[in-house]
PDB file of N, CA and C in Angstrom:
ATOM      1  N   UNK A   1       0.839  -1.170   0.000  1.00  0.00           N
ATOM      2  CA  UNK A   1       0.000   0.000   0.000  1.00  0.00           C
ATOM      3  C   UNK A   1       0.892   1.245   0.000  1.00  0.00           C
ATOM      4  N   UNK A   2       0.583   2.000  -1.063  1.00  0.00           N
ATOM      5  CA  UNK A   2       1.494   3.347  -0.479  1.00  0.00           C
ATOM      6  C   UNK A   2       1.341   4.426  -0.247  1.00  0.00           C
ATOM      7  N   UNK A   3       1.866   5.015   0.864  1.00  0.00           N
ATOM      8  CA  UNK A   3       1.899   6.362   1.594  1.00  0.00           C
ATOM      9  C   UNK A   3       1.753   7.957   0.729  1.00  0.00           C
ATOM     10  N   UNK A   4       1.260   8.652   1.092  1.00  0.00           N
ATOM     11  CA  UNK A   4       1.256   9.715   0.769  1.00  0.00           C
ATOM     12  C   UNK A   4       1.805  10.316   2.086  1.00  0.00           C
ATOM     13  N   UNK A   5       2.789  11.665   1.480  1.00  0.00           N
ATOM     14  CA  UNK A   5       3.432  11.994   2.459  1.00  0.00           C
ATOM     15  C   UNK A   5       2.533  13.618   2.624  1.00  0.00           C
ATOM     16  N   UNK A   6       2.229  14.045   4.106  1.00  0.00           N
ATOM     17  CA  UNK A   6       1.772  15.271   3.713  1.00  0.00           C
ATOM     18  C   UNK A   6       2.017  16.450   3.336  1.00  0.00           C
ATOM     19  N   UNK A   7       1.424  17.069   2.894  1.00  0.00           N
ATOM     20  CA  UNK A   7       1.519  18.539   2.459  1.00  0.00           C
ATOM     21  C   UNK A   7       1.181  19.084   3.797  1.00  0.00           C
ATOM     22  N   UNK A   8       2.461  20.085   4.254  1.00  0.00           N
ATOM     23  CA  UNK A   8       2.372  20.997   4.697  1.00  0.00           C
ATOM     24  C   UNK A   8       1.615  22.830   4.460  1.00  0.00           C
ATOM     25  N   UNK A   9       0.426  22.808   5.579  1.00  0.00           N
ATOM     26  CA  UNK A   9      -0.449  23.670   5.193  1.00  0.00           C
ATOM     27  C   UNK A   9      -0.027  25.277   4.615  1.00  0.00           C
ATOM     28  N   UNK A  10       1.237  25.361   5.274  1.00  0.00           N
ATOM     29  CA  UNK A  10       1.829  26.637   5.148  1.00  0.00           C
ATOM     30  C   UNK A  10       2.777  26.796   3.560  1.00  0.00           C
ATOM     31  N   UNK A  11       3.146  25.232   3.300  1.00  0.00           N
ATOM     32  CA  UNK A  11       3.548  25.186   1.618  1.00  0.00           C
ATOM     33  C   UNK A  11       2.543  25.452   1.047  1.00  0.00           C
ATOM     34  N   UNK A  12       1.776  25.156   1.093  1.00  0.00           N
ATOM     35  CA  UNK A  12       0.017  25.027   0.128  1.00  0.00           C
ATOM     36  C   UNK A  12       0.027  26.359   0.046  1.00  0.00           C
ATOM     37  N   UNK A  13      -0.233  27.135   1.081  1.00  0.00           N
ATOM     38  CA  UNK A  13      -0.710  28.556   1.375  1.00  0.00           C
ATOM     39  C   UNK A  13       0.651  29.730   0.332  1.00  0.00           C
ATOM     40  N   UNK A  14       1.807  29.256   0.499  1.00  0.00           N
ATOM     41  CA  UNK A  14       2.755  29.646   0.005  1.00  0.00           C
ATOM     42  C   UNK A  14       2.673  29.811  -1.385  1.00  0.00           C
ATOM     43  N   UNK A  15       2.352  28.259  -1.725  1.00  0.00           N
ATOM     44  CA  UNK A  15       2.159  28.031  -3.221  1.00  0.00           C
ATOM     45  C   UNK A  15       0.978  28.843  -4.010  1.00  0.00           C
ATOM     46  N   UNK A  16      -0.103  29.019  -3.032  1.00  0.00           N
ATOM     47  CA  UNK A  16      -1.044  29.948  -3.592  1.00  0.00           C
ATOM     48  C   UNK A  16      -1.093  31.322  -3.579  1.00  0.00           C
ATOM     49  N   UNK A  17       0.134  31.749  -2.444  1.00  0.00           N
ATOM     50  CA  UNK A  17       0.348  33.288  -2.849  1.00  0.00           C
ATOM     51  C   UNK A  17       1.047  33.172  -4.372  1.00  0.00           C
ATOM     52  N   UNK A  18       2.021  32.330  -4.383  1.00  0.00           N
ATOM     53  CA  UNK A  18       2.241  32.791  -5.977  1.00  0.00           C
ATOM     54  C   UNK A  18       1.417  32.795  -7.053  1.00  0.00           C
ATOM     55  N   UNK A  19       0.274  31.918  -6.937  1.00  0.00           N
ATOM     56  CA  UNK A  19      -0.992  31.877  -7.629  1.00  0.00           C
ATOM     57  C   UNK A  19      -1.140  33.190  -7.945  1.00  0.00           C
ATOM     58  N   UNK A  20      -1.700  33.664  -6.616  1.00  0.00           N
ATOM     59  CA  UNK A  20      -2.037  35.255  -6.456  1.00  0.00           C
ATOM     60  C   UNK A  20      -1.428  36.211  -7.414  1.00  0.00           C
ATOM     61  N   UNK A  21      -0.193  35.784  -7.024  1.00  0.00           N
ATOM     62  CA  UNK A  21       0.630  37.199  -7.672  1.00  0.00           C
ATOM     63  C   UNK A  21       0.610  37.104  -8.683  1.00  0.00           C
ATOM     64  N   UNK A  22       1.088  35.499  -9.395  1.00  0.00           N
ATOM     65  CA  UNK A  22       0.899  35.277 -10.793  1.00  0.00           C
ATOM     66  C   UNK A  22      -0.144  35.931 -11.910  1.00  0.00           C
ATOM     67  N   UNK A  23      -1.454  35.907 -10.813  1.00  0.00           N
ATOM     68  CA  UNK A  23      -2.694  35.912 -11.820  1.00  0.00           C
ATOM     69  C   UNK A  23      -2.894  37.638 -11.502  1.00  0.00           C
ATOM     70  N   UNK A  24      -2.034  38.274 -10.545  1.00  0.00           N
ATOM     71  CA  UNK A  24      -2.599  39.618 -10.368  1.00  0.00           C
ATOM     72  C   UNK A  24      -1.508  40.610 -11.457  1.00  0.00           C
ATOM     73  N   UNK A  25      -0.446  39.969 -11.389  1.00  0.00           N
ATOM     74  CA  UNK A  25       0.641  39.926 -12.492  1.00  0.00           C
ATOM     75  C   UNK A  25       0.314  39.936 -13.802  1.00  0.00           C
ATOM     76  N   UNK A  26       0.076  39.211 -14.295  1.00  0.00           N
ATOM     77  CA  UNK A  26      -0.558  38.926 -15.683  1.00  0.00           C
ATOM     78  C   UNK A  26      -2.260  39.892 -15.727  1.00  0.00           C
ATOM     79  N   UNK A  27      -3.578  39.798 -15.280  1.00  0.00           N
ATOM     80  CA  UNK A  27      -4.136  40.441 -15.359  1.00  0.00           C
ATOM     81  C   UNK A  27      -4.647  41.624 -14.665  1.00  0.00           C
ATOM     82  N   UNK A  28      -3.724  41.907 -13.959  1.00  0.00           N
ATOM     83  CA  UNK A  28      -3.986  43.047 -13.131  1.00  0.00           C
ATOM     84  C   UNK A  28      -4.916  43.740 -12.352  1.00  0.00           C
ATOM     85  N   UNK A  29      -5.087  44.830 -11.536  1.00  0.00           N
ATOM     86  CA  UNK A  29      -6.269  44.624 -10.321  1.00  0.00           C
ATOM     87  C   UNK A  29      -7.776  43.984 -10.542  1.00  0.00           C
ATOM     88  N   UNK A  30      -7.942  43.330  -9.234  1.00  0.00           N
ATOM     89  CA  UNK A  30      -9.279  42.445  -9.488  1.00  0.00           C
ATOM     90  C   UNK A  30      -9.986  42.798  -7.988  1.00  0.00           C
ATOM     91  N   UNK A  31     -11.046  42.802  -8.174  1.00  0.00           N
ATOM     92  CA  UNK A  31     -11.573  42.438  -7.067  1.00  0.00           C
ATOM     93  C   UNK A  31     -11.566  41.130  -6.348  1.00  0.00           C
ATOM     94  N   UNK A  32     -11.644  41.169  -5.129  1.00  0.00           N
ATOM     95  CA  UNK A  32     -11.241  39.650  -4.243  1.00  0.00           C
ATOM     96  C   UNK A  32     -12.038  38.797  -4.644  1.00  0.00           C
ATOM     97  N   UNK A  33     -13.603  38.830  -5.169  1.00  0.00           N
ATOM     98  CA  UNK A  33     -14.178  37.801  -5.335  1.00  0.00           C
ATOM     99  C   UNK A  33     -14.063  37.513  -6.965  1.00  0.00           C
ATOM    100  N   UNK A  34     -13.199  37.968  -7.862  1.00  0.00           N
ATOM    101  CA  UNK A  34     -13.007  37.558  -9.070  1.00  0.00           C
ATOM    102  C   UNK A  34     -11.218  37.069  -9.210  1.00  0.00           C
ATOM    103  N   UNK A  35     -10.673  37.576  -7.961  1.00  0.00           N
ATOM    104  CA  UNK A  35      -9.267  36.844  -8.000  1.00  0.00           C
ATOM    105  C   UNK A  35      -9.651  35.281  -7.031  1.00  0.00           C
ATOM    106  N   UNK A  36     -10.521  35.390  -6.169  1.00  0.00           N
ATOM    107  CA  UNK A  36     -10.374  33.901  -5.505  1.00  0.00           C
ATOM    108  C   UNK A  36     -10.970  33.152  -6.903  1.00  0.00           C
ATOM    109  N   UNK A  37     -12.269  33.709  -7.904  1.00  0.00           N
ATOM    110  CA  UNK A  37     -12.512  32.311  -9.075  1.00  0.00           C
ATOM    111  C   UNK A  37     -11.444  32.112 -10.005  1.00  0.00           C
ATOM    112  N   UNK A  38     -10.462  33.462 -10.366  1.00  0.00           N
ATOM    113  CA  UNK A  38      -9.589  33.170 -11.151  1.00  0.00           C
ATOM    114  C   UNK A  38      -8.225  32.250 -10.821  1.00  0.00           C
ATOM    115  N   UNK A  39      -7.953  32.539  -9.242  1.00  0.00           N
ATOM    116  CA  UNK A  39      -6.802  31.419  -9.112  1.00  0.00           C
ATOM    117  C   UNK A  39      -7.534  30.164  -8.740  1.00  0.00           C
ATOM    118  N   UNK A  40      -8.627  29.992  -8.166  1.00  0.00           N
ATOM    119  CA  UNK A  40      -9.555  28.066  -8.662  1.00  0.00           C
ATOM    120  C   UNK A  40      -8.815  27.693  -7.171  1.00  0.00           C
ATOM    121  N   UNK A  41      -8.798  28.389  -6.288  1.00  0.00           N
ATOM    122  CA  UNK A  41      -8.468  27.565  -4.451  1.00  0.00           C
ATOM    123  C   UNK A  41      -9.676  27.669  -3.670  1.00  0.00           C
ATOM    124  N   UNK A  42      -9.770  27.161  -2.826  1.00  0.00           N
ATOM    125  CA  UNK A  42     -11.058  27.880  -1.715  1.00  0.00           C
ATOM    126  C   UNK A  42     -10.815  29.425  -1.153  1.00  0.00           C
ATOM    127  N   UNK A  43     -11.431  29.688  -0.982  1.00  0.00           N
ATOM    128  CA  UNK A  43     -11.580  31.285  -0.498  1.00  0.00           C
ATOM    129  C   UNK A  43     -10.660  31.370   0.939  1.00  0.00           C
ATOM    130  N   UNK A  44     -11.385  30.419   1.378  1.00  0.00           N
ATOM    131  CA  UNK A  44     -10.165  30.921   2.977  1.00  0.00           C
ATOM    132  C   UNK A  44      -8.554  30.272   2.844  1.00  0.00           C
ATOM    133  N   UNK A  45      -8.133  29.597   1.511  1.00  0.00           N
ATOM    134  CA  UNK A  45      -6.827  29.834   1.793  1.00  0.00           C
ATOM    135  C   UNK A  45      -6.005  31.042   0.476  1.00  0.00           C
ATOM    136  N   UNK A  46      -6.915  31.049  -0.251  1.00  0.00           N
ATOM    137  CA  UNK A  46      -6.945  32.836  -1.063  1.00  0.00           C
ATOM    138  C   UNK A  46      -6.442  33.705   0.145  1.00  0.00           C
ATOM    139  N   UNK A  47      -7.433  33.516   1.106  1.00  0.00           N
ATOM    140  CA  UNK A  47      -7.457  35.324   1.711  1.00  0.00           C
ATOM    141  C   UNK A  47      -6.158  34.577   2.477  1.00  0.00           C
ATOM    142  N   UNK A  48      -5.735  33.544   2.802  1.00  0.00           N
ATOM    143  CA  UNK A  48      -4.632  33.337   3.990  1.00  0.00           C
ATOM    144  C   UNK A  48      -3.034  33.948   3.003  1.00  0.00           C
ATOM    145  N   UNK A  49      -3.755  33.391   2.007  1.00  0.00           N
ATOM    146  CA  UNK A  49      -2.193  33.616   0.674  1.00  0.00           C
ATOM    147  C   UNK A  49      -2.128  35.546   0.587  1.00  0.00           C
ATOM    148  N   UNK A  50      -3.169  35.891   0.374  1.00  0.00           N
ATOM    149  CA  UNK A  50      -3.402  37.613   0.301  1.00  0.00           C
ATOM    150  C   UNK A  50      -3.156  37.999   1.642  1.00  0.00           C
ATOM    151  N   UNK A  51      -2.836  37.127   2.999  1.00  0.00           N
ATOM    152  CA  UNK A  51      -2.242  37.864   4.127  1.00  0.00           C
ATOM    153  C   UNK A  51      -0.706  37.602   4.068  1.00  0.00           C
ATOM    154  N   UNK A  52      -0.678  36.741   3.349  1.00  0.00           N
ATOM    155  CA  UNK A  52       0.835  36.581   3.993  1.00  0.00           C
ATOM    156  C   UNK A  52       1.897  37.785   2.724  1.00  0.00           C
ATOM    157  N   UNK A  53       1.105  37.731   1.258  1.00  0.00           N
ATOM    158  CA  UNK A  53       1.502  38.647   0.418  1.00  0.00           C
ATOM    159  C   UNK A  53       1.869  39.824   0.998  1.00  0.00           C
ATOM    160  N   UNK A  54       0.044  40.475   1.726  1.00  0.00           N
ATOM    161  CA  UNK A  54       0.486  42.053   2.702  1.00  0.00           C
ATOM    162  C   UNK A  54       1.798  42.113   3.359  1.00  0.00           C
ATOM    163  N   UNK A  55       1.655  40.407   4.255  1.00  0.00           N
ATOM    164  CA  UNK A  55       2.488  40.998   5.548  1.00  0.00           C
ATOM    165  C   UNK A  55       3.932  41.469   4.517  1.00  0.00           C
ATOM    166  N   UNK A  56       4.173  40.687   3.430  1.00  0.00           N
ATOM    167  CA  UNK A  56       5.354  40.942   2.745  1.00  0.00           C
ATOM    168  C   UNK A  56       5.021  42.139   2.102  1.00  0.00           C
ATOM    169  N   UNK A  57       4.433  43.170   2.292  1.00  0.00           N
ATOM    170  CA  UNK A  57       4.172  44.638   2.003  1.00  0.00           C
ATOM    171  C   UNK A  57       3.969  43.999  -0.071  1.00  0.00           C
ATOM    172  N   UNK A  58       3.527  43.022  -0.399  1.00  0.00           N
ATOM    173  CA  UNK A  58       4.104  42.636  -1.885  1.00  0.00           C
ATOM    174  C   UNK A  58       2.885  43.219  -2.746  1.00  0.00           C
ATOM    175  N   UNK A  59       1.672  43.232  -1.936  1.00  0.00           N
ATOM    176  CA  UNK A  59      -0.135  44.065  -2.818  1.00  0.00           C
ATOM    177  C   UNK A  59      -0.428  44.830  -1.688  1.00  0.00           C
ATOM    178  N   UNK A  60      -1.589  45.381  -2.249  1.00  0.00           N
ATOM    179  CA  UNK A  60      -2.396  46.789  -2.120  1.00  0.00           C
ATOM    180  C   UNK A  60      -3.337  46.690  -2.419  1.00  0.00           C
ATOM    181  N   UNK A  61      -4.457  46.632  -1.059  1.00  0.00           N
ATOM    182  CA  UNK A  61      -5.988  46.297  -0.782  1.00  0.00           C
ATOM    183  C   UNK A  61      -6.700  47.895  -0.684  1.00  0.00           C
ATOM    184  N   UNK A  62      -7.642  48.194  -1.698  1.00  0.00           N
ATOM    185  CA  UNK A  62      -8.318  49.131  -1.861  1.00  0.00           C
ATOM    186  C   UNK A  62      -9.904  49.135  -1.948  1.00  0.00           C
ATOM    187  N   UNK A  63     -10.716  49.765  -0.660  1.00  0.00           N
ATOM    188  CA  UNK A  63     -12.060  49.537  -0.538  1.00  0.00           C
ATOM    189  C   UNK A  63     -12.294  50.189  -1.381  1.00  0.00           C
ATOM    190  N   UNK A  64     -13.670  49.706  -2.861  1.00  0.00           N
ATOM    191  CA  UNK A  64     -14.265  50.471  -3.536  1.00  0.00           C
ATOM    192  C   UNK A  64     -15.256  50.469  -3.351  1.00  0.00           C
ATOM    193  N   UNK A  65     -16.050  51.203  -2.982  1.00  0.00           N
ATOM    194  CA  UNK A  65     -17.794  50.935  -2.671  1.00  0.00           C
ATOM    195  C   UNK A  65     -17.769  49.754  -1.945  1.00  0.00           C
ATOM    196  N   UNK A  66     -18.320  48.944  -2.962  1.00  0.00           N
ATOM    197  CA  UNK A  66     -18.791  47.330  -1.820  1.00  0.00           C
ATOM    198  C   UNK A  66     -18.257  46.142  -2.172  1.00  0.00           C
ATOM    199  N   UNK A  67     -17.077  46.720  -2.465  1.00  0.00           N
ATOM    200  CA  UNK A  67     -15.509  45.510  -2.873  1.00  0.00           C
ATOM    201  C   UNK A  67     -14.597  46.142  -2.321  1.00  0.00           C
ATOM    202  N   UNK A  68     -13.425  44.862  -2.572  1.00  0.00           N
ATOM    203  CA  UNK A  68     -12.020  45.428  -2.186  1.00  0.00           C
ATOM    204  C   UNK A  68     -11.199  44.985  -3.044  1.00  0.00           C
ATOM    205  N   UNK A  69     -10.598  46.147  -3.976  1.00  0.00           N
ATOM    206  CA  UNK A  69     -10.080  45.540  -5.349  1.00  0.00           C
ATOM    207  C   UNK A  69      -8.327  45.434  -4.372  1.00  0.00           C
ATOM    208  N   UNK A  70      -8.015  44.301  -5.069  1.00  0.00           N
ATOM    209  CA  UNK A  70      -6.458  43.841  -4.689  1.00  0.00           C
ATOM    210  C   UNK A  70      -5.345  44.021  -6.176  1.00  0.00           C
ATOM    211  N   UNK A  71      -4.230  44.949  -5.671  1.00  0.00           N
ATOM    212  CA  UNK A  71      -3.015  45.257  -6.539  1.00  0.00           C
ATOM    213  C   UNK A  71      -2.042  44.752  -6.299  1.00  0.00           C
ATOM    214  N   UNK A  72      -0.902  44.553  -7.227  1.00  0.00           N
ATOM    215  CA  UNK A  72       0.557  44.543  -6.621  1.00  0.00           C
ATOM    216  C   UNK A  72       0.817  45.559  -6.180  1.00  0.00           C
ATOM    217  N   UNK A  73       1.849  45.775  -5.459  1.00  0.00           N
ATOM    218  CA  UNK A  73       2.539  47.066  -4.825  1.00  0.00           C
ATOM    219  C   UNK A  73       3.847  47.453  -6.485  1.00  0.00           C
TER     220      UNK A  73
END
């Protein structure tokens, strides 16, 4: 029988900030609920990948009316 070894939650999360950046990179500012369908993860590890981006000062969260469009820095 063979093992699967696990994925560490904080690689995953890692791997999907580059998602992030990738897809904010290439098509540029989006709102949060059209960047979580465009990178295809669940939403709560989107927003965990878009915290760890901030903490790296790397995007730029801007309330518009009744969104929050997300940039690179």
């Amino acid at each position: 029988m063979a093992t699967v070894a696990p994925v560490s939650l904080v690689a995953e999360i890692g791997d999907i900030a580059g998602d992030v950046w990738k897809t904010l990179a290439d098509d540029g500012p989006m709102s949060l609920a059209r960047l979580v369908k465009a990178v295809g993860q669940p939403r709560d590890l989107v927003m965990q990948a878009l915290g760890w981006l901030a903490r790296e000062d790397k995007i730029w969260i801007e309330e518009e009316k009744r969104s929050r469009i997300v940039s690179l820095r």
